[in-house]
PDB file of N, CA and C in Angstrom:
ATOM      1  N   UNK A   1      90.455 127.103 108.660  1.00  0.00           N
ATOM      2  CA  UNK A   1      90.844 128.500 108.611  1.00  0.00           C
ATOM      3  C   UNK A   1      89.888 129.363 109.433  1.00  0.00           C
ATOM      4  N   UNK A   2      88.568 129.026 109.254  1.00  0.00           N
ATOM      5  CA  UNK A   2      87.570 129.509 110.164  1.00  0.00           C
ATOM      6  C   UNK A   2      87.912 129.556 111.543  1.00  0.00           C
ATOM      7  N   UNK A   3      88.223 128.381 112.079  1.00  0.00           N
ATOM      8  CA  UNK A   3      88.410 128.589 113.416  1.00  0.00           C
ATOM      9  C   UNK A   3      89.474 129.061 113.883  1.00  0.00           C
ATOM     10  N   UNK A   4      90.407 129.215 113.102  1.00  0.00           N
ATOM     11  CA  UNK A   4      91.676 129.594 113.706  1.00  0.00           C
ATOM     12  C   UNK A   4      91.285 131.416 113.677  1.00  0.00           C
ATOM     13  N   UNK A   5      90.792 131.771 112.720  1.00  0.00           N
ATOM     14  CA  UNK A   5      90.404 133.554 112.538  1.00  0.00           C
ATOM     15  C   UNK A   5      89.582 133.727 113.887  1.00  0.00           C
ATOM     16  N   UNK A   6      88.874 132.656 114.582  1.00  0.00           N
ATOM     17  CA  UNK A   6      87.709 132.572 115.090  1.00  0.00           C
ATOM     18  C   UNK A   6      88.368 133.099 117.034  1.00  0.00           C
ATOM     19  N   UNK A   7      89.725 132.060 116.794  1.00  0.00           N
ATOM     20  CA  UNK A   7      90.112 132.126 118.301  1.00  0.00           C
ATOM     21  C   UNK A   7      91.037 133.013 118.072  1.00  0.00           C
ATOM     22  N   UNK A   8      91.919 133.274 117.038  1.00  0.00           N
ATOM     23  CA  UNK A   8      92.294 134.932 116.782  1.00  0.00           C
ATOM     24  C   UNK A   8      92.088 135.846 117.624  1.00  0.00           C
ATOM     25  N   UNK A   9      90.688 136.335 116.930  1.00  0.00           N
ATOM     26  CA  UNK A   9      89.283 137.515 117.390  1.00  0.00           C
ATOM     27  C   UNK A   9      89.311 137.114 119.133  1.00  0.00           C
ATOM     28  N   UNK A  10      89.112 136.047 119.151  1.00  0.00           N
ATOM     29  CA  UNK A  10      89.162 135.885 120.787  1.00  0.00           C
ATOM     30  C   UNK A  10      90.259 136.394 121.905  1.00  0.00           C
ATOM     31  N   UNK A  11      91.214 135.755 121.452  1.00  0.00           N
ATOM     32  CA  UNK A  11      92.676 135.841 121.964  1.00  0.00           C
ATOM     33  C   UNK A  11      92.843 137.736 121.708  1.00  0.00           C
ATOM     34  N   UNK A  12      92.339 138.864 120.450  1.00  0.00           N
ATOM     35  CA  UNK A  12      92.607 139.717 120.722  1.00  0.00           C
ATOM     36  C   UNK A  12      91.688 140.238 121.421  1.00  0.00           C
ATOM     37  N   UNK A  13      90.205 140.302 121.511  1.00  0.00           N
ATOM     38  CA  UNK A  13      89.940 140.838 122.139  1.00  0.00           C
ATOM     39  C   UNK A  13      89.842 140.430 123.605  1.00  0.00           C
ATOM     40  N   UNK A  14      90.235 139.252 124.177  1.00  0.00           N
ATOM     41  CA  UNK A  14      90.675 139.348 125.316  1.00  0.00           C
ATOM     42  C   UNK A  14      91.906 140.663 125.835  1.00  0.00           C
ATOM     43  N   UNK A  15      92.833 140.585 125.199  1.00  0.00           N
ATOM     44  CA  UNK A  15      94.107 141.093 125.473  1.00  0.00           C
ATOM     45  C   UNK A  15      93.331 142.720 125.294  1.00  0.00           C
ATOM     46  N   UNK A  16      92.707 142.981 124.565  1.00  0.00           N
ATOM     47  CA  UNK A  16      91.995 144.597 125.477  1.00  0.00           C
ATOM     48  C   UNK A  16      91.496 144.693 126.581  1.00  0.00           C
ATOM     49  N   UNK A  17      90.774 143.484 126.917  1.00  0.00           N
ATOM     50  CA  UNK A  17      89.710 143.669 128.381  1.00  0.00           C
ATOM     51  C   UNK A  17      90.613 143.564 129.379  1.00  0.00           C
ATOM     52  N   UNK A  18      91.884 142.898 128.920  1.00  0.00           N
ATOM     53  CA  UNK A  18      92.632 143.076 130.360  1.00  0.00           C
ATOM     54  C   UNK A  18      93.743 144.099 130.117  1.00  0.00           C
ATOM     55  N   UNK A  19      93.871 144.787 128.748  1.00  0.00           N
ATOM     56  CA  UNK A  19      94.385 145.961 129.311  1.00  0.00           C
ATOM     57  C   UNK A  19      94.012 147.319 129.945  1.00  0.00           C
ATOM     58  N   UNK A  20      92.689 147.021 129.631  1.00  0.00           N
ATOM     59  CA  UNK A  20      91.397 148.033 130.660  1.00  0.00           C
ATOM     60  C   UNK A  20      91.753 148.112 131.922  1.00  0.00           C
ATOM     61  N   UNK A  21      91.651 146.598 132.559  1.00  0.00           N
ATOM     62  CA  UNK A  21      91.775 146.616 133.572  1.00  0.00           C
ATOM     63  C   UNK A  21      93.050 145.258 133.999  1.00  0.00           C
ATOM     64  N   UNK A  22      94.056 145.797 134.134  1.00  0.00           N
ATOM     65  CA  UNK A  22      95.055 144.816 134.505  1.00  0.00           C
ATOM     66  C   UNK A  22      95.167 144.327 135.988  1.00  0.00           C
ATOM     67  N   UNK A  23      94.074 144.794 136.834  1.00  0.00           N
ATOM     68  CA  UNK A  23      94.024 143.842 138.147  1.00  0.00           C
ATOM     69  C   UNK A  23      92.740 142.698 137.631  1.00  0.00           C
ATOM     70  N   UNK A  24      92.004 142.939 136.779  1.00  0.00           N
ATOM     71  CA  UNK A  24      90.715 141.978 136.542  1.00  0.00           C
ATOM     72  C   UNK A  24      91.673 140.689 136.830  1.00  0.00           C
ATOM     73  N   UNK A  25      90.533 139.578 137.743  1.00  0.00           N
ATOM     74  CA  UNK A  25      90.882 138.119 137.938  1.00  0.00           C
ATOM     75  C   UNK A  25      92.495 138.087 138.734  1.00  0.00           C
ATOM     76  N   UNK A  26      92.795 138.918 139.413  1.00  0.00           N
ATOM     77  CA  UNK A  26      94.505 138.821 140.148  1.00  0.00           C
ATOM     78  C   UNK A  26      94.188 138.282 141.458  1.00  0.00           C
ATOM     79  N   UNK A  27      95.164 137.706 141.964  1.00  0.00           N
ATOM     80  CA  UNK A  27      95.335 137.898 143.489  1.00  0.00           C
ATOM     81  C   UNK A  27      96.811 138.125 143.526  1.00  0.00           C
ATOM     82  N   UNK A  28      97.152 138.442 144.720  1.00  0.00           N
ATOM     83  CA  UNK A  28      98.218 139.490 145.050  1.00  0.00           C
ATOM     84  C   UNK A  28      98.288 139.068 146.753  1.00  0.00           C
ATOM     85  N   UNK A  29      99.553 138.738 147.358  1.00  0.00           N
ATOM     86  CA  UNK A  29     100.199 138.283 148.368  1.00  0.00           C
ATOM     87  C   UNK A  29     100.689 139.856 149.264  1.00  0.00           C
ATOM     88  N   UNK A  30      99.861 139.450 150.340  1.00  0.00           N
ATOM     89  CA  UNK A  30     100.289 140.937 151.191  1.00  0.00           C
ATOM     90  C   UNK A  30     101.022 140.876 152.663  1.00  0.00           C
ATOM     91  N   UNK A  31     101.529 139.122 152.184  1.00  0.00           N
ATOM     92  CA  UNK A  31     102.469 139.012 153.292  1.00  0.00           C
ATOM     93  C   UNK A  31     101.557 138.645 154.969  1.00  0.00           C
ATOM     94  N   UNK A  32     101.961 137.571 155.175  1.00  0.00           N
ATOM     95  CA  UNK A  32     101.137 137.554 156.781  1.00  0.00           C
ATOM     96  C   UNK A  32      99.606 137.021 156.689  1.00  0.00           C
ATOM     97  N   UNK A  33      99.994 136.218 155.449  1.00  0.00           N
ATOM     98  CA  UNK A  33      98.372 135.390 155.193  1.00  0.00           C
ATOM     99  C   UNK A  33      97.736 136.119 154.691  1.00  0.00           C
ATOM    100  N   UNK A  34      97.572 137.635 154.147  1.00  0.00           N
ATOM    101  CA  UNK A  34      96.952 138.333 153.541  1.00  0.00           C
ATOM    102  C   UNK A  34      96.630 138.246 151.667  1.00  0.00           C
ATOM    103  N   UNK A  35      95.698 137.860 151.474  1.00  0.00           N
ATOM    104  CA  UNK A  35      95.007 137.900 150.126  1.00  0.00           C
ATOM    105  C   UNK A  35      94.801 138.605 149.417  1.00  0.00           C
ATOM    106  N   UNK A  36      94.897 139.430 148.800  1.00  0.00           N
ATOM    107  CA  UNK A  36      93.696 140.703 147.643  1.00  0.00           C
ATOM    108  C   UNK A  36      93.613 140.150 146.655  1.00  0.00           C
ATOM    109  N   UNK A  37      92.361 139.569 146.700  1.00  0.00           N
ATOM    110  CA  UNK A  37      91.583 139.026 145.050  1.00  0.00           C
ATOM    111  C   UNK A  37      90.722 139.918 144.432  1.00  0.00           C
ATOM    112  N   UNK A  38      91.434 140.441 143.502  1.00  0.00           N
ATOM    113  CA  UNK A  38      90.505 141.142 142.528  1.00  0.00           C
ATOM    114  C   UNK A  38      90.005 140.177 141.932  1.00  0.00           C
ATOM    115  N   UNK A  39      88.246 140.321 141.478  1.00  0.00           N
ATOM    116  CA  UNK A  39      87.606 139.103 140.998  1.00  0.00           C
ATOM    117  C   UNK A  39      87.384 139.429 139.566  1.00  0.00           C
ATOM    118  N   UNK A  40      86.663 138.984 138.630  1.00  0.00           N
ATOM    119  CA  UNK A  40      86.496 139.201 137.256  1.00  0.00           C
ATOM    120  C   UNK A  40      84.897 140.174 137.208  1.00  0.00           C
ATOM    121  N   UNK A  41      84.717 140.299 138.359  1.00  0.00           N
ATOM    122  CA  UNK A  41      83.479 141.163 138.114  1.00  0.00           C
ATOM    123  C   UNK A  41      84.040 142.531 138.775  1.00  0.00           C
ATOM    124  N   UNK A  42      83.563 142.978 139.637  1.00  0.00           N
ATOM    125  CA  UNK A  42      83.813 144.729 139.947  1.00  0.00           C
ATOM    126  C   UNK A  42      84.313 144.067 141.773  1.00  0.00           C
ATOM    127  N   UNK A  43      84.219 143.664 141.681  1.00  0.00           N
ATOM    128  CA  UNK A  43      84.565 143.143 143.510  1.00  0.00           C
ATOM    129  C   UNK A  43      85.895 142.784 143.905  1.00  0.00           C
ATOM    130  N   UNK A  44      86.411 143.304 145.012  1.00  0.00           N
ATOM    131  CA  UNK A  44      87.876 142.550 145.413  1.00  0.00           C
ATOM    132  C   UNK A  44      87.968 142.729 147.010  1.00  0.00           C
ATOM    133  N   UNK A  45      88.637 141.138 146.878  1.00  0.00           N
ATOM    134  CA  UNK A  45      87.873 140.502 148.275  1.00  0.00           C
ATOM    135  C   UNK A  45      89.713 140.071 149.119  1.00  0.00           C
ATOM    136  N   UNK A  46      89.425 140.463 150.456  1.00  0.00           N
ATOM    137  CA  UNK A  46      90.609 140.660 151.412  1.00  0.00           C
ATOM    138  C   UNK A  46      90.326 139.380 152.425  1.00  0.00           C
ATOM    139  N   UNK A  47      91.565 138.179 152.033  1.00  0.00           N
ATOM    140  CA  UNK A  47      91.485 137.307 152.784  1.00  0.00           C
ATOM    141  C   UNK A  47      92.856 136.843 153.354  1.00  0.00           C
ATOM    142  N   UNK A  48      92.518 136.804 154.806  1.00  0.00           N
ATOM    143  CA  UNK A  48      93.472 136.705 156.136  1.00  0.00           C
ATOM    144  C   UNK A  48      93.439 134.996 155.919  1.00  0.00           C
ATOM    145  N   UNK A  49      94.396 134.298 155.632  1.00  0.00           N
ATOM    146  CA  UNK A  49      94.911 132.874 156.202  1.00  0.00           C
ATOM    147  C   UNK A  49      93.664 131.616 155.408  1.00  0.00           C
ATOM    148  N   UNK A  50      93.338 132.191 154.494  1.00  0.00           N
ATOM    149  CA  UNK A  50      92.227 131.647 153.552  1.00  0.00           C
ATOM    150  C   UNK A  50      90.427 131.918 154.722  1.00  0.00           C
ATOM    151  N   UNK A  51      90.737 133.034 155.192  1.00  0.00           N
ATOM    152  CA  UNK A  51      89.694 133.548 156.163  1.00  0.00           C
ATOM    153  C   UNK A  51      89.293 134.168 155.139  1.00  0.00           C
ATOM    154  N   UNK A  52      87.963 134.551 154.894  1.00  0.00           N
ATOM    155  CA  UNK A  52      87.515 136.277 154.254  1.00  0.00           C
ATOM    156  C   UNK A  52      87.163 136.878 154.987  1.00  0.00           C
ATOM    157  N   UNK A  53      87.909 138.174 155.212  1.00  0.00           N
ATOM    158  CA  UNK A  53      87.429 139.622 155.801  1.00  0.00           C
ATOM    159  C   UNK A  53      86.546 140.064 155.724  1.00  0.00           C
ATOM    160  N   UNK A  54      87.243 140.735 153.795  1.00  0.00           N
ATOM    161  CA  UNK A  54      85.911 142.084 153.644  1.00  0.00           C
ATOM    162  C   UNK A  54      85.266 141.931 152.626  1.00  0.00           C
ATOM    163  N   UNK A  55      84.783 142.565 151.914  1.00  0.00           N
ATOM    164  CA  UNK A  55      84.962 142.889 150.487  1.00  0.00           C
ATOM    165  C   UNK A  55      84.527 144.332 150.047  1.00  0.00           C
ATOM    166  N   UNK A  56      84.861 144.857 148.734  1.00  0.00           N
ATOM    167  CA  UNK A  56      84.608 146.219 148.104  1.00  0.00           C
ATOM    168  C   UNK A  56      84.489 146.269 147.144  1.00  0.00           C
ATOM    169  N   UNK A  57      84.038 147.053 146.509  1.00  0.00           N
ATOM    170  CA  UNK A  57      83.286 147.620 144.973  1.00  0.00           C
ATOM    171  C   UNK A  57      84.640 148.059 144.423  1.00  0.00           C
ATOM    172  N   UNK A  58      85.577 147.787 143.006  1.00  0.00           N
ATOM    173  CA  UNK A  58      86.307 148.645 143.087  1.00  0.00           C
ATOM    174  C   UNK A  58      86.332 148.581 141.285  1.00  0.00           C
ATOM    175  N   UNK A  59      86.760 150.001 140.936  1.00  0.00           N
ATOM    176  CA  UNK A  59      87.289 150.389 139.097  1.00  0.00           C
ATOM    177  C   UNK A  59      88.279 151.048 139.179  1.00  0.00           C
ATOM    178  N   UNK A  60      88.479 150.487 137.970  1.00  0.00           N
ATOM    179  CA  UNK A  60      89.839 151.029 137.219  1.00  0.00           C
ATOM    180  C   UNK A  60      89.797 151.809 135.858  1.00  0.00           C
ATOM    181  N   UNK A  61      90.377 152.596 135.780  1.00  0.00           N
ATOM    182  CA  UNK A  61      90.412 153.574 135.012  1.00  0.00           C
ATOM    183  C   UNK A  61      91.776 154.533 134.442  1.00  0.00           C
ATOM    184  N   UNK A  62      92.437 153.775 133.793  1.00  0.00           N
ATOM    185  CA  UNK A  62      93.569 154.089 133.149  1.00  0.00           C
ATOM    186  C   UNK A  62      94.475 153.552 134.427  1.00  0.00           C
ATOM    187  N   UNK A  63      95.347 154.477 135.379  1.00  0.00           N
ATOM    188  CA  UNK A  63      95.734 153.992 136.298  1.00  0.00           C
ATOM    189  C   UNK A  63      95.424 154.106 137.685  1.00  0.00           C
ATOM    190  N   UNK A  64      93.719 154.869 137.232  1.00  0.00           N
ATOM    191  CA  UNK A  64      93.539 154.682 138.852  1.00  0.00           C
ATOM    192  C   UNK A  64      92.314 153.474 139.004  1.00  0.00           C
ATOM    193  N   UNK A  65      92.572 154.021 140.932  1.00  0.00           N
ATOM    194  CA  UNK A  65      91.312 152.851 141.081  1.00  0.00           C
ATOM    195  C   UNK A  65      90.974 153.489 141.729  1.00  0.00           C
ATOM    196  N   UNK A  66      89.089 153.253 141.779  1.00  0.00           N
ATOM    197  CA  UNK A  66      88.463 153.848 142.729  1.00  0.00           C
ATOM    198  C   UNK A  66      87.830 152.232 143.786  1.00  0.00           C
ATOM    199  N   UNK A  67      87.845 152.780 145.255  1.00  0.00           N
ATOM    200  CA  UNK A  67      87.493 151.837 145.985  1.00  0.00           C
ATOM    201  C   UNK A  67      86.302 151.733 146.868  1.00  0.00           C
ATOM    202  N   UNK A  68      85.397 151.157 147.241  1.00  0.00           N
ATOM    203  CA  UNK A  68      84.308 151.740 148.164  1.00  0.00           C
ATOM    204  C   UNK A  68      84.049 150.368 148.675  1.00  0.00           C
ATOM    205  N   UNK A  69      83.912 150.372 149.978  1.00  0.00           N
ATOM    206  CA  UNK A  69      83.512 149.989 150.920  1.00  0.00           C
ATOM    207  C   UNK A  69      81.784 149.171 150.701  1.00  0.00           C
ATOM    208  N   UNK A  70      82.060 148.002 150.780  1.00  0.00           N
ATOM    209  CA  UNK A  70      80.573 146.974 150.935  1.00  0.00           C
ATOM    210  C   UNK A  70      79.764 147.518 151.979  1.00  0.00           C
ATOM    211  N   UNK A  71      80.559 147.008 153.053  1.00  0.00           N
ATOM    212  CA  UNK A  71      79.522 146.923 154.754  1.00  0.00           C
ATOM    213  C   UNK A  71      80.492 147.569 155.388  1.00  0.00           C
ATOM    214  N   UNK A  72      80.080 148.604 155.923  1.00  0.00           N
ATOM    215  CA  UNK A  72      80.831 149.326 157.248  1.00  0.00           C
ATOM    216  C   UNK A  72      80.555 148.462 158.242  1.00  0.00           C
ATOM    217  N   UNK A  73      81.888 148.592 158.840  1.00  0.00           N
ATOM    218  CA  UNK A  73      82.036 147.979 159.928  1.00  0.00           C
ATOM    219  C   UNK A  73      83.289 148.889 160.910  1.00  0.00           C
ATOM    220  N   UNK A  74      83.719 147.471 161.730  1.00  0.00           N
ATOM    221  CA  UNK A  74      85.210 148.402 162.633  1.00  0.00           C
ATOM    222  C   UNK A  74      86.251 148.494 161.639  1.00  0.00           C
ATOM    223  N   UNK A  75      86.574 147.997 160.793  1.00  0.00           N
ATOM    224  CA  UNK A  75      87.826 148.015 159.739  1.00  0.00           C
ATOM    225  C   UNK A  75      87.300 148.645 158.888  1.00  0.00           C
ATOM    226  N   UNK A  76      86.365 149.054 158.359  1.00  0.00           N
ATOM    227  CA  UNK A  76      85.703 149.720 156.693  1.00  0.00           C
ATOM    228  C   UNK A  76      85.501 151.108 156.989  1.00  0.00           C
ATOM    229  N   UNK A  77      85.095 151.442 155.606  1.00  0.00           N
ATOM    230  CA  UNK A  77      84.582 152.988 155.704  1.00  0.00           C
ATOM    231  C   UNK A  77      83.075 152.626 155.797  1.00  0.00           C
ATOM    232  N   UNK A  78      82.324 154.121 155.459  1.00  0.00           N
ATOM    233  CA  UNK A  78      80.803 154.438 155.829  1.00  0.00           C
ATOM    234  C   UNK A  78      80.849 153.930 153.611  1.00  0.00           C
ATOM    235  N   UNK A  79      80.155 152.888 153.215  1.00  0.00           N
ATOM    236  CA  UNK A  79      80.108 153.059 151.802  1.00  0.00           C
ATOM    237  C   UNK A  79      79.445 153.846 150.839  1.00  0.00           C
ATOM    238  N   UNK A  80      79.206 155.160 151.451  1.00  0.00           N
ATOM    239  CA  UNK A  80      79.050 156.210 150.487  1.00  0.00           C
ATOM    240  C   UNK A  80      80.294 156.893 150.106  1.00  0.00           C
ATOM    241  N   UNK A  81      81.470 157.175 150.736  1.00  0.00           N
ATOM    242  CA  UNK A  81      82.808 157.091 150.873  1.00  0.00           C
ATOM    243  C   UNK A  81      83.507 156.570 149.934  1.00  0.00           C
ATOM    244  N   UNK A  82      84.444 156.893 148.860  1.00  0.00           N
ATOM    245  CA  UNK A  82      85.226 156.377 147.939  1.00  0.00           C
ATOM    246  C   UNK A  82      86.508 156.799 147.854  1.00  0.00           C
ATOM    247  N   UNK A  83      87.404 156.110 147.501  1.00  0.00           N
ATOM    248  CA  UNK A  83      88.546 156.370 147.848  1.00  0.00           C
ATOM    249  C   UNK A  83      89.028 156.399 146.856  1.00  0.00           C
ATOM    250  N   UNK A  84      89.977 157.050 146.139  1.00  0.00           N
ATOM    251  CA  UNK A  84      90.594 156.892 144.504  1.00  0.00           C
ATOM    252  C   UNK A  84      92.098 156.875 144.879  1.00  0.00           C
ATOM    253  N   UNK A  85      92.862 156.037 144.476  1.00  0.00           N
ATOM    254  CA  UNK A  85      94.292 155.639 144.271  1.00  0.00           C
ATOM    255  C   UNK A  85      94.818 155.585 143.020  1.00  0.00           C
ATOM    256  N   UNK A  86      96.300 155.995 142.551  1.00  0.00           N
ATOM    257  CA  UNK A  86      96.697 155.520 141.621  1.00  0.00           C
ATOM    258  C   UNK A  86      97.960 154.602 141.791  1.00  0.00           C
ATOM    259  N   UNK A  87      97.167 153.427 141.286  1.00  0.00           N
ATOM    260  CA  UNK A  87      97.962 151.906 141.475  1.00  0.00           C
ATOM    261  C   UNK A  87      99.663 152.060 140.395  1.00  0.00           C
ATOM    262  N   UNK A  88     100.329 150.983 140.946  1.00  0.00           N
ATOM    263  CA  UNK A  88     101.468 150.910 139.929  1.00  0.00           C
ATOM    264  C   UNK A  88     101.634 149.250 140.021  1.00  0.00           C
ATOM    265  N   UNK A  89     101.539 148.821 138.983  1.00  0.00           N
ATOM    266  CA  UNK A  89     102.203 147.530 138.744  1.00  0.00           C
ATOM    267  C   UNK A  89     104.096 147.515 137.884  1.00  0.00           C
ATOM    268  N   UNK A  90     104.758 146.384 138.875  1.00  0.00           N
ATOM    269  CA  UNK A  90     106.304 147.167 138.697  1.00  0.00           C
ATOM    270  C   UNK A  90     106.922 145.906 139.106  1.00  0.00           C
ATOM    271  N   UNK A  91     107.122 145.220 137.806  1.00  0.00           N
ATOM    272  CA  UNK A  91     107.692 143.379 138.774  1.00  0.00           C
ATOM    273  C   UNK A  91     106.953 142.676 139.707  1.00  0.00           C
ATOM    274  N   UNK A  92     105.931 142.890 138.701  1.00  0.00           N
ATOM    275  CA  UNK A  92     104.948 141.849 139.831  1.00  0.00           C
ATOM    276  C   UNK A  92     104.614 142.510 141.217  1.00  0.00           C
ATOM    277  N   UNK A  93     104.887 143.570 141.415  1.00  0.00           N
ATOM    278  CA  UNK A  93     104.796 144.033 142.615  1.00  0.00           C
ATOM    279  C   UNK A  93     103.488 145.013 142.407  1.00  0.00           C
ATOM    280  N   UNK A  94     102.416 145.318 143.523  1.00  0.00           N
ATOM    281  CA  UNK A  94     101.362 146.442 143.151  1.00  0.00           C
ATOM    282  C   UNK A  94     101.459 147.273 144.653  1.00  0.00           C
ATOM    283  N   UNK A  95     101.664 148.225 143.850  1.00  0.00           N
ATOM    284  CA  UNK A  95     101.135 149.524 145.175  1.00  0.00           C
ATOM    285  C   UNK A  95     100.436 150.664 144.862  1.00  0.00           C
ATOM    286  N   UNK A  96     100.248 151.457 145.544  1.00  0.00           N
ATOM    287  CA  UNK A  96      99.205 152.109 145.532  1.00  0.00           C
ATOM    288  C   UNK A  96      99.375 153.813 145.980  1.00  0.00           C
ATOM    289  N   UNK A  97      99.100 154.683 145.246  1.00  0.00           N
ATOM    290  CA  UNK A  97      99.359 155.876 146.209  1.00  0.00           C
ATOM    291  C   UNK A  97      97.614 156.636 145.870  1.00  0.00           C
ATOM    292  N   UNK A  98      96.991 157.419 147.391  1.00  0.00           N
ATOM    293  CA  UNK A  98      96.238 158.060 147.505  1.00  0.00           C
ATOM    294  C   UNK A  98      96.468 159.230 146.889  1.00  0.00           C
ATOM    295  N   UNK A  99      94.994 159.635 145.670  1.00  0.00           N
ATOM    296  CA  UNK A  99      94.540 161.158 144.963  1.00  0.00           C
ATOM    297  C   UNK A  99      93.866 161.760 146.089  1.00  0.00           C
ATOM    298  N   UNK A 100      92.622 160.840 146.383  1.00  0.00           N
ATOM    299  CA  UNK A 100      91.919 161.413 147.827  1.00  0.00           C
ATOM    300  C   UNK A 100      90.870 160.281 148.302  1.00  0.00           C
ATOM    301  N   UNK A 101      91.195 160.618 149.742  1.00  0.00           N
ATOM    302  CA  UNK A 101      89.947 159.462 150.432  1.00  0.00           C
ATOM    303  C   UNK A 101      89.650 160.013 151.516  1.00  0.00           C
ATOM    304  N   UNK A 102      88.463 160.324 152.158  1.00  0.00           N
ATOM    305  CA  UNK A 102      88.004 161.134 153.166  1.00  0.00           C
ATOM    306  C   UNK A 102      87.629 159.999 154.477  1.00  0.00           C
ATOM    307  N   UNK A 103      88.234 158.615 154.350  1.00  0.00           N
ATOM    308  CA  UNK A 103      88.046 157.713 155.090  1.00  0.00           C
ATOM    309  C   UNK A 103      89.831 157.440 155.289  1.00  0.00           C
ATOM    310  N   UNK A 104      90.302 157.883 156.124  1.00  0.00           N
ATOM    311  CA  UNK A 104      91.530 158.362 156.947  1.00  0.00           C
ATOM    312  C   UNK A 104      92.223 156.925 156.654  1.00  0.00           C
ATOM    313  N   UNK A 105      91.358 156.406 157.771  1.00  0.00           N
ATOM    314  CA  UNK A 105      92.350 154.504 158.371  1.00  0.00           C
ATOM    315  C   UNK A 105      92.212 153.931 157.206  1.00  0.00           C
ATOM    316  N   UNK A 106      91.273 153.768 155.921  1.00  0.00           N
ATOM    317  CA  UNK A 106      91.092 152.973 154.880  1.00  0.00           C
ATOM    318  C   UNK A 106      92.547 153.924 154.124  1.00  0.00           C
ATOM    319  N   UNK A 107      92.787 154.703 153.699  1.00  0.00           N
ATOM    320  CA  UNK A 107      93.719 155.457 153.096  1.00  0.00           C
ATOM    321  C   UNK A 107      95.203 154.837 153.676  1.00  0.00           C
ATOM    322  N   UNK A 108      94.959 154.979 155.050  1.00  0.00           N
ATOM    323  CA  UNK A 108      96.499 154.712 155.585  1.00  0.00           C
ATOM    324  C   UNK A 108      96.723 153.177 155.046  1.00  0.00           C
ATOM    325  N   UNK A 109      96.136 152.568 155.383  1.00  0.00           N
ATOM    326  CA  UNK A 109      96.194 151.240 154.999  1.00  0.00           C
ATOM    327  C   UNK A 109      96.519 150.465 153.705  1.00  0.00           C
ATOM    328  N   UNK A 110      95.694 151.170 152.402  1.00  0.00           N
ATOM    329  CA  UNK A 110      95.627 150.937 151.087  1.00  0.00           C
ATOM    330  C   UNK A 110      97.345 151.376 150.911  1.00  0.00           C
ATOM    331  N   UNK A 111      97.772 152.821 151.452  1.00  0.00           N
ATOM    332  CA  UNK A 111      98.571 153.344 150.647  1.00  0.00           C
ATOM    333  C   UNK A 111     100.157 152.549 151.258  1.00  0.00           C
ATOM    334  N   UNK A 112     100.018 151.704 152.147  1.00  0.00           N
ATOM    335  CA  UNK A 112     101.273 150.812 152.589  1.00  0.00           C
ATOM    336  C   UNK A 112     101.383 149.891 152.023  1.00  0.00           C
ATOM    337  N   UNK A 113     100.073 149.187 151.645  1.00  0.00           N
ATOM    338  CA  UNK A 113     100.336 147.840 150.997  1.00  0.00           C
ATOM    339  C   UNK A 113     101.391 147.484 150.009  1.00  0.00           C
ATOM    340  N   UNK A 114     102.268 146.714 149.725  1.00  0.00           N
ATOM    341  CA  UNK A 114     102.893 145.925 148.720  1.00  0.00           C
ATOM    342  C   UNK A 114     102.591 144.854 148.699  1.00  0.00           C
ATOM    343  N   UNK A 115     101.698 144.522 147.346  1.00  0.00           N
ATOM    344  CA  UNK A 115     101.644 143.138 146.819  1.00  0.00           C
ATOM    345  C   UNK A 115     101.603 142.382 145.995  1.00  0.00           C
ATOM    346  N   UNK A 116     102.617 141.559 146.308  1.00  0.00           N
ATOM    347  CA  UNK A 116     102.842 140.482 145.349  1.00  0.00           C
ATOM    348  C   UNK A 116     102.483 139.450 144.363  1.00  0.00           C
ATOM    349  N   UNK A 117     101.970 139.516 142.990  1.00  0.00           N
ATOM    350  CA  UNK A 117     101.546 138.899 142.499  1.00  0.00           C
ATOM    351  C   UNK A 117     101.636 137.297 142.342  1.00  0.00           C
ATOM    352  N   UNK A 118     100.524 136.439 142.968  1.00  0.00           N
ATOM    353  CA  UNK A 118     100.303 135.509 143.277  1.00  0.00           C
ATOM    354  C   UNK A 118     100.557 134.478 142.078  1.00  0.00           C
TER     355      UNK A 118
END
C-alpha cells in the first residue's frame, strides 16, 4: 500500500511540473530538417538535419514564453535582448505570436514557425 501511495504522489506531482511548463522535455518538427528541443532544464536547442545550430535560455509562464539568445552571432540576437511570445499548443501543433521583441529578424522568424510535435 506504501508504495503504491508512494508512486501516486509521484505520478501527481509530476503532472503539475508539466503543467507549468508544457514545452518542458518536447521536440517539435519545423519541417526541412528543423528541430526545436525544448530540454528539461531552461534551454531549447535548434537543430538543422540532426546538425545543432543554436541554442537559448527560454521560460514559460502561463502562456507565454520568454526567449533570449545564448551567443550572438549572424542568426541570433545581442543576449541582453528578450523576446516574449505567447505560444499556443492546438493538435499537436505549436505556434507562436509576438507581445514584444526588439530583435526584429529573431521575431520574424519565431512568429512563422509551425511545429509539430515530434
Amino acid at each position: 500500500m506504501k508504495k503504491i501511495l508512494v508512486v501516486l504522489v509521484a505520478l501527481v506531482s509530476f503532472s503539475f511540473i508539466s503543467a507549468d511548463n508544457p514545452l518542458k522535455n518536447t521536440k517539435w518538427d519545423g519541417g526541412n530538417g528543423l528541430v526545436v528541443y525544448f530540454t528539461a532544464s531552461d534551454t531549447v536547442k535548434l537543430l538543422m538535419n540532426d546538425e545543432f545550430l543554436t541554442s537559448a535560455q527560454y521560460k514559460v509562464k502561463d502562456s507565454v514564453l520568454t526567449w533570449r539568445d545564448f551567443v550572438p552571432g549572424a542568426g541570433s540576437c545581442d543576449t541582453a535582448i528578450r523576446g516574449t511570445y505567447v505560444y499556443r499548443i492546438k493538435d499537436s501543433i505549436l505556434t507562436f505570436r509576438p507581445l514584444s521583441d526588439r530583435c526584429e529578424v529573431r521575431a520574424n522568424v519565431i512568429q512563422t514557425l509551425v511545429l509539430i510535435r515530434k
